[in-house]
N, C-alpha and C. Protein backbone atom coordinates (compact mmCIF):
# COMPACT_ATOMS: atom_id res chain seq x y z
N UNK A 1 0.84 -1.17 0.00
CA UNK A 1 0.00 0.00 0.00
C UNK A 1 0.89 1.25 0.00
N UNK A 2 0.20 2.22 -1.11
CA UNK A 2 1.50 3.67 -0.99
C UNK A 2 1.46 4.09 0.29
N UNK A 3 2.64 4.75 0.61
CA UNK A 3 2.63 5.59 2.11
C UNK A 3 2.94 6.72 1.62
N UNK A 4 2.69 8.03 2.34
CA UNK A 4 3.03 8.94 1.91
C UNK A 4 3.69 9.86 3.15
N UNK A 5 4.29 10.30 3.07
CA UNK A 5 5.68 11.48 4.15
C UNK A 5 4.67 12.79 3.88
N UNK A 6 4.26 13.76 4.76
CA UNK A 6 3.40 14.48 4.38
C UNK A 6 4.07 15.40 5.40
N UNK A 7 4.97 17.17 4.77
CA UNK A 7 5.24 17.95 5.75
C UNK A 7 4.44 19.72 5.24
N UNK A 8 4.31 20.15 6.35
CA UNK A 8 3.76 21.54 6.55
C UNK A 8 5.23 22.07 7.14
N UNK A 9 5.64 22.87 6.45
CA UNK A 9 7.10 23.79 6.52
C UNK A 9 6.56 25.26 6.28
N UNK A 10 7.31 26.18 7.73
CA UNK A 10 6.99 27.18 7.86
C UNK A 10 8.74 27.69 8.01
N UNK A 11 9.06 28.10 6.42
CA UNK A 11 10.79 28.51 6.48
C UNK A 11 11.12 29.78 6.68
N UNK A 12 12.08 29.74 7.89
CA UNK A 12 12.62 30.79 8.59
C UNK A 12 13.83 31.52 7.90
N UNK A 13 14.25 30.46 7.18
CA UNK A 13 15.69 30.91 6.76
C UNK A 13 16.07 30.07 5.36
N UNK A 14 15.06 31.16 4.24
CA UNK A 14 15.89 30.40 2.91
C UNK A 14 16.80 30.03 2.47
N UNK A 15 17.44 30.89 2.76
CA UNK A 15 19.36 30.63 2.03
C UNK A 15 19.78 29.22 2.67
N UNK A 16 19.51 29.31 3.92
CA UNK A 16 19.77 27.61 4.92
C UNK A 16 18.80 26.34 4.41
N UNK A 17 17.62 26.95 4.46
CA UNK A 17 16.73 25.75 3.52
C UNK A 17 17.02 25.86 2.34
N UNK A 18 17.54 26.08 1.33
CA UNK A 18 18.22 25.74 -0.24
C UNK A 18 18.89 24.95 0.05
N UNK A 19 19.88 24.86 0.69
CA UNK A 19 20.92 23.98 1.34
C UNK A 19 20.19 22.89 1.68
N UNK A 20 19.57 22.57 2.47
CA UNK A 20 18.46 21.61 2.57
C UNK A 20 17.74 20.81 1.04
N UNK A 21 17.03 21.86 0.76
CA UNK A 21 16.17 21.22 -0.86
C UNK A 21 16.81 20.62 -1.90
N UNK A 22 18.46 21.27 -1.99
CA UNK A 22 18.72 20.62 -3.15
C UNK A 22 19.58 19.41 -2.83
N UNK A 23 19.68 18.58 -2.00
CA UNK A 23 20.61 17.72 -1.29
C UNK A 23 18.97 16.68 -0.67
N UNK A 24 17.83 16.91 -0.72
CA UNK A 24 16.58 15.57 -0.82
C UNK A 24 16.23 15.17 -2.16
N UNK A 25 16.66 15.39 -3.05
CA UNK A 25 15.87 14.64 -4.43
C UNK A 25 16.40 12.89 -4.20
N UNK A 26 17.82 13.27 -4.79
CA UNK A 26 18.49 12.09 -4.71
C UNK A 26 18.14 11.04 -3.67
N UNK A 27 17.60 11.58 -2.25
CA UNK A 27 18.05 10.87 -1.54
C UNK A 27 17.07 10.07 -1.36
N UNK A 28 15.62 10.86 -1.98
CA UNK A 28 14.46 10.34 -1.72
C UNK A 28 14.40 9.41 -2.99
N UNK A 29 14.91 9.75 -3.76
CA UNK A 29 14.78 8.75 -5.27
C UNK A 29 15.34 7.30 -4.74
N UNK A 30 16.70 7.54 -4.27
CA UNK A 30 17.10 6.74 -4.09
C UNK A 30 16.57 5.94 -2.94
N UNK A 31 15.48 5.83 -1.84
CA UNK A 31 14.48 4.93 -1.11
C UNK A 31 13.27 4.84 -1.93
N UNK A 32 13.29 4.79 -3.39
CA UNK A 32 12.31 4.84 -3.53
C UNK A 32 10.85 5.75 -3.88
N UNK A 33 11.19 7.09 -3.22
CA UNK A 33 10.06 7.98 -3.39
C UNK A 33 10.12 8.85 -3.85
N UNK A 34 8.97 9.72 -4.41
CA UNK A 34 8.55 10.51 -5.64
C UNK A 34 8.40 12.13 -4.94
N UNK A 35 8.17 12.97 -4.98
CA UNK A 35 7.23 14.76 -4.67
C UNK A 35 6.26 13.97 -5.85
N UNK A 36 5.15 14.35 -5.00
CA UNK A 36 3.99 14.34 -5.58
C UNK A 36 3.43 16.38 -5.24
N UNK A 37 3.67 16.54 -3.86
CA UNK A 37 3.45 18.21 -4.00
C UNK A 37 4.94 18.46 -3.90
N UNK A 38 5.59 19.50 -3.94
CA UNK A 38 6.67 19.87 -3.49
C UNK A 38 6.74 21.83 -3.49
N UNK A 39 5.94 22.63 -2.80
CA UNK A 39 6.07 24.00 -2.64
C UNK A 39 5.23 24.52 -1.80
N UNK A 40 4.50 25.89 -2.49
CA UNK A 40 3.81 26.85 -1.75
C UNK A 40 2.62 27.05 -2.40
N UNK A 41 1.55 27.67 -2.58
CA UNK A 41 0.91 28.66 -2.85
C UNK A 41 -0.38 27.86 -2.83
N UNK A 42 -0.27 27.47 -1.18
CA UNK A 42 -1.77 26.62 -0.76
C UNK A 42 -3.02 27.41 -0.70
N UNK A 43 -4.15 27.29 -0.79
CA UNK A 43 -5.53 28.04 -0.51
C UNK A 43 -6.19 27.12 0.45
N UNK A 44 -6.23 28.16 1.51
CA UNK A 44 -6.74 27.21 2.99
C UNK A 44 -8.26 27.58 2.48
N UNK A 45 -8.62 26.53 2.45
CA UNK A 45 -10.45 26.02 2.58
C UNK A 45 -11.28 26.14 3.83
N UNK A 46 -10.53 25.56 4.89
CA UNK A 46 -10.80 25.70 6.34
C UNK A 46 -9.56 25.71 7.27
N UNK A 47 -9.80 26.38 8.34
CA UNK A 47 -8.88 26.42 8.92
C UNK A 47 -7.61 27.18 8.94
N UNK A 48 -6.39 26.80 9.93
CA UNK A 48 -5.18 27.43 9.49
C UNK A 48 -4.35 26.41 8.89
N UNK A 49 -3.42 26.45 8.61
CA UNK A 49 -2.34 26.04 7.64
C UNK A 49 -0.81 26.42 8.95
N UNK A 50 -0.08 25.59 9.74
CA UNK A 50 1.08 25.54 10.48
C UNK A 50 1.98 26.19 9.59
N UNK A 51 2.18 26.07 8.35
CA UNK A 51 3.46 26.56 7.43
C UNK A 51 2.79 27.05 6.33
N UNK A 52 3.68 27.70 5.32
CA UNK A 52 3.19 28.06 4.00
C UNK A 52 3.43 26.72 3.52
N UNK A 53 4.56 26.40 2.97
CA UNK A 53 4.97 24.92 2.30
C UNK A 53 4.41 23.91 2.78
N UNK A 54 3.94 22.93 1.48
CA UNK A 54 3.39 21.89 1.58
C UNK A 54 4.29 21.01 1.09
N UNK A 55 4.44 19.64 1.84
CA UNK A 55 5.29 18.80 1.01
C UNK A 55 4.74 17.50 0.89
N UNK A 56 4.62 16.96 -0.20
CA UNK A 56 4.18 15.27 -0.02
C UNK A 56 4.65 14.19 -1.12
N UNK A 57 5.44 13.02 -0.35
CA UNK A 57 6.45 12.72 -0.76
C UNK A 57 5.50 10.65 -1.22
N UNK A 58 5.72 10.59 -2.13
CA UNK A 58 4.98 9.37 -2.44
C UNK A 58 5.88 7.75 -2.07
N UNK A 59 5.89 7.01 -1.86
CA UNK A 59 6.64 5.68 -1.23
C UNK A 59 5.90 4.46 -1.65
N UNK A 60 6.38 3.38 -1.87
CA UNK A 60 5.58 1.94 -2.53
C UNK A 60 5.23 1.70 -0.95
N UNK A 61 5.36 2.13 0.60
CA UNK A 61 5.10 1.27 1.38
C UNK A 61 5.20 2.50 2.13
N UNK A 62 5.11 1.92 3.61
CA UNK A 62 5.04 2.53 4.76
C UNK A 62 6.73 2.48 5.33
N UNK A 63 7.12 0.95 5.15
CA UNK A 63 8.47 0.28 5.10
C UNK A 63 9.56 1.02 4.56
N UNK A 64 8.93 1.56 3.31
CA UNK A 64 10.00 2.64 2.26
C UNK A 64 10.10 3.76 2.96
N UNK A 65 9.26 4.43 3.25
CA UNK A 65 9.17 6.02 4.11
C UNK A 65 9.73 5.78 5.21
N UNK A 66 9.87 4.84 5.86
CA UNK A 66 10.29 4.90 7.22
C UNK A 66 12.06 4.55 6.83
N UNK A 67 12.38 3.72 6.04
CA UNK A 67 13.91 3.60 5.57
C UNK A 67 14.13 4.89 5.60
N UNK A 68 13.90 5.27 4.16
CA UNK A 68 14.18 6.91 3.47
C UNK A 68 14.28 7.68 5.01
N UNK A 69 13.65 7.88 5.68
CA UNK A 69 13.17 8.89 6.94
C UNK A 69 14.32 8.71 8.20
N UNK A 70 15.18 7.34 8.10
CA UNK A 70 15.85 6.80 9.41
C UNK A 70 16.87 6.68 8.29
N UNK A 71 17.65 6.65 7.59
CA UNK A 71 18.76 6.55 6.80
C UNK A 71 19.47 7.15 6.92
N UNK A 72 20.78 6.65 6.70
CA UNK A 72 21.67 7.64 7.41
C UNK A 72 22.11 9.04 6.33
N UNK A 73 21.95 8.93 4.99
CA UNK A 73 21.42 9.81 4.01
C UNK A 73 20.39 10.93 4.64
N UNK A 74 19.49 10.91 4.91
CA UNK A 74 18.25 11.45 5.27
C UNK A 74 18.74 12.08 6.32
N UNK A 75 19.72 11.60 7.55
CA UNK A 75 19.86 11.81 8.64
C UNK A 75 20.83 12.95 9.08
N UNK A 76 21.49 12.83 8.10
CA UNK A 76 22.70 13.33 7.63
C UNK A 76 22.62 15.07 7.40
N UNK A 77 21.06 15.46 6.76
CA UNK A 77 20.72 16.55 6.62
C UNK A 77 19.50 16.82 7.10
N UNK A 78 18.76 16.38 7.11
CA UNK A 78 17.85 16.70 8.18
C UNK A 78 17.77 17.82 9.08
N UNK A 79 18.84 18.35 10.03
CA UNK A 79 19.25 18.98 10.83
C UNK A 79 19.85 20.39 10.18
N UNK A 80 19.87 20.65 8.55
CA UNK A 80 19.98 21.62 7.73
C UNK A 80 18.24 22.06 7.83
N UNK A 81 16.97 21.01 7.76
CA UNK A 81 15.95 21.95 7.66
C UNK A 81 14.88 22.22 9.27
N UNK A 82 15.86 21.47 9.80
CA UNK A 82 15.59 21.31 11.70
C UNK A 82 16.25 23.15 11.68
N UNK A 83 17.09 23.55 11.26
CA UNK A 83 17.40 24.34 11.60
C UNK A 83 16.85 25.79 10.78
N UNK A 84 16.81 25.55 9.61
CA UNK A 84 16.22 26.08 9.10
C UNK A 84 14.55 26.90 8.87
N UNK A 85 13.69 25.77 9.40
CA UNK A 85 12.40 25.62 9.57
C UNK A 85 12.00 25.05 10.58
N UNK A 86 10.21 25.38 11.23
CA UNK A 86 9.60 24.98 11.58
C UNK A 86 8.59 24.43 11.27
N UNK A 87 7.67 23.10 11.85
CA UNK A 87 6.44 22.63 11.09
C UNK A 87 6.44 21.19 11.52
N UNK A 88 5.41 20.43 10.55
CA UNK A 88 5.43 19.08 11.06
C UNK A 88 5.35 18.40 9.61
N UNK A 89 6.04 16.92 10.30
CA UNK A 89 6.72 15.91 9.18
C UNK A 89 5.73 14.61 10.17
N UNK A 90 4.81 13.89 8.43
CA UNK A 90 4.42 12.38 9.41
C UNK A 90 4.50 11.67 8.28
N UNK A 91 3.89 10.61 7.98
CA UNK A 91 4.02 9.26 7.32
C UNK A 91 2.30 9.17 7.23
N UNK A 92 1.28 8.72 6.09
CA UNK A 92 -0.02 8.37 5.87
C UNK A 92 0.39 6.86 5.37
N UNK A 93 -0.74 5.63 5.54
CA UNK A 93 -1.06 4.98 4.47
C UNK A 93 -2.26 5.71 3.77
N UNK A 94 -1.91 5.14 2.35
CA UNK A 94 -2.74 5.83 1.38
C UNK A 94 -3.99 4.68 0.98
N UNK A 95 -4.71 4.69 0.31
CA UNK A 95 -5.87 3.67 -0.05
C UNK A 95 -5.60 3.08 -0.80
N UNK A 96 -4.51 2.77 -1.51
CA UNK A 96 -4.53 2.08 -2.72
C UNK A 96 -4.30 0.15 -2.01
């Protein structure tokens, strides 16, 4: 079943998050997973919105997202958008 990595990013510090963005493609390709969203320019329907940026990252599994997410790749930079940004990062199963 797809899983999907689903983050709301509220960035404090672009120049530090670039550093961040262009150093996840690879890394996510390489476990496996896709950007299915990858930016900004959400229209809240209801509610508030934690960040401007939306991110959602597609995976063949739950298994895959959680590799990609604990890897030492992943782990490695992480702490470029820990520092950079605030917001929240989770994991969905999807319906398929």
């Amino acid at each position: 079943m797809t899983a999907y990595m689903i983050a709301q990013v509220e960035v404090a510090d672009p120049d530090a998050y670039s550093l961040y963005t262009a150093q996840t493609p690879d890394v996510i390709e390489q476990y496996g997973g896709r950007f299915v969203v990858r930016g900004g320019n959400p229209q809240v329907l209801e509610g508030t919105l934690p960040g401007s940026r939306i991110v959602v990252i597609a995976f063949d599994d739950r298994a895959a997202a959680e590799r990609f997410y604990r890897s030492p790749e992943y782990q490695k930079i992480l702490p470029l958008r820990l520092a950079a940004s605030s917001g929240i990062s989770c994991i969905v199963d999807g319906v398929d």
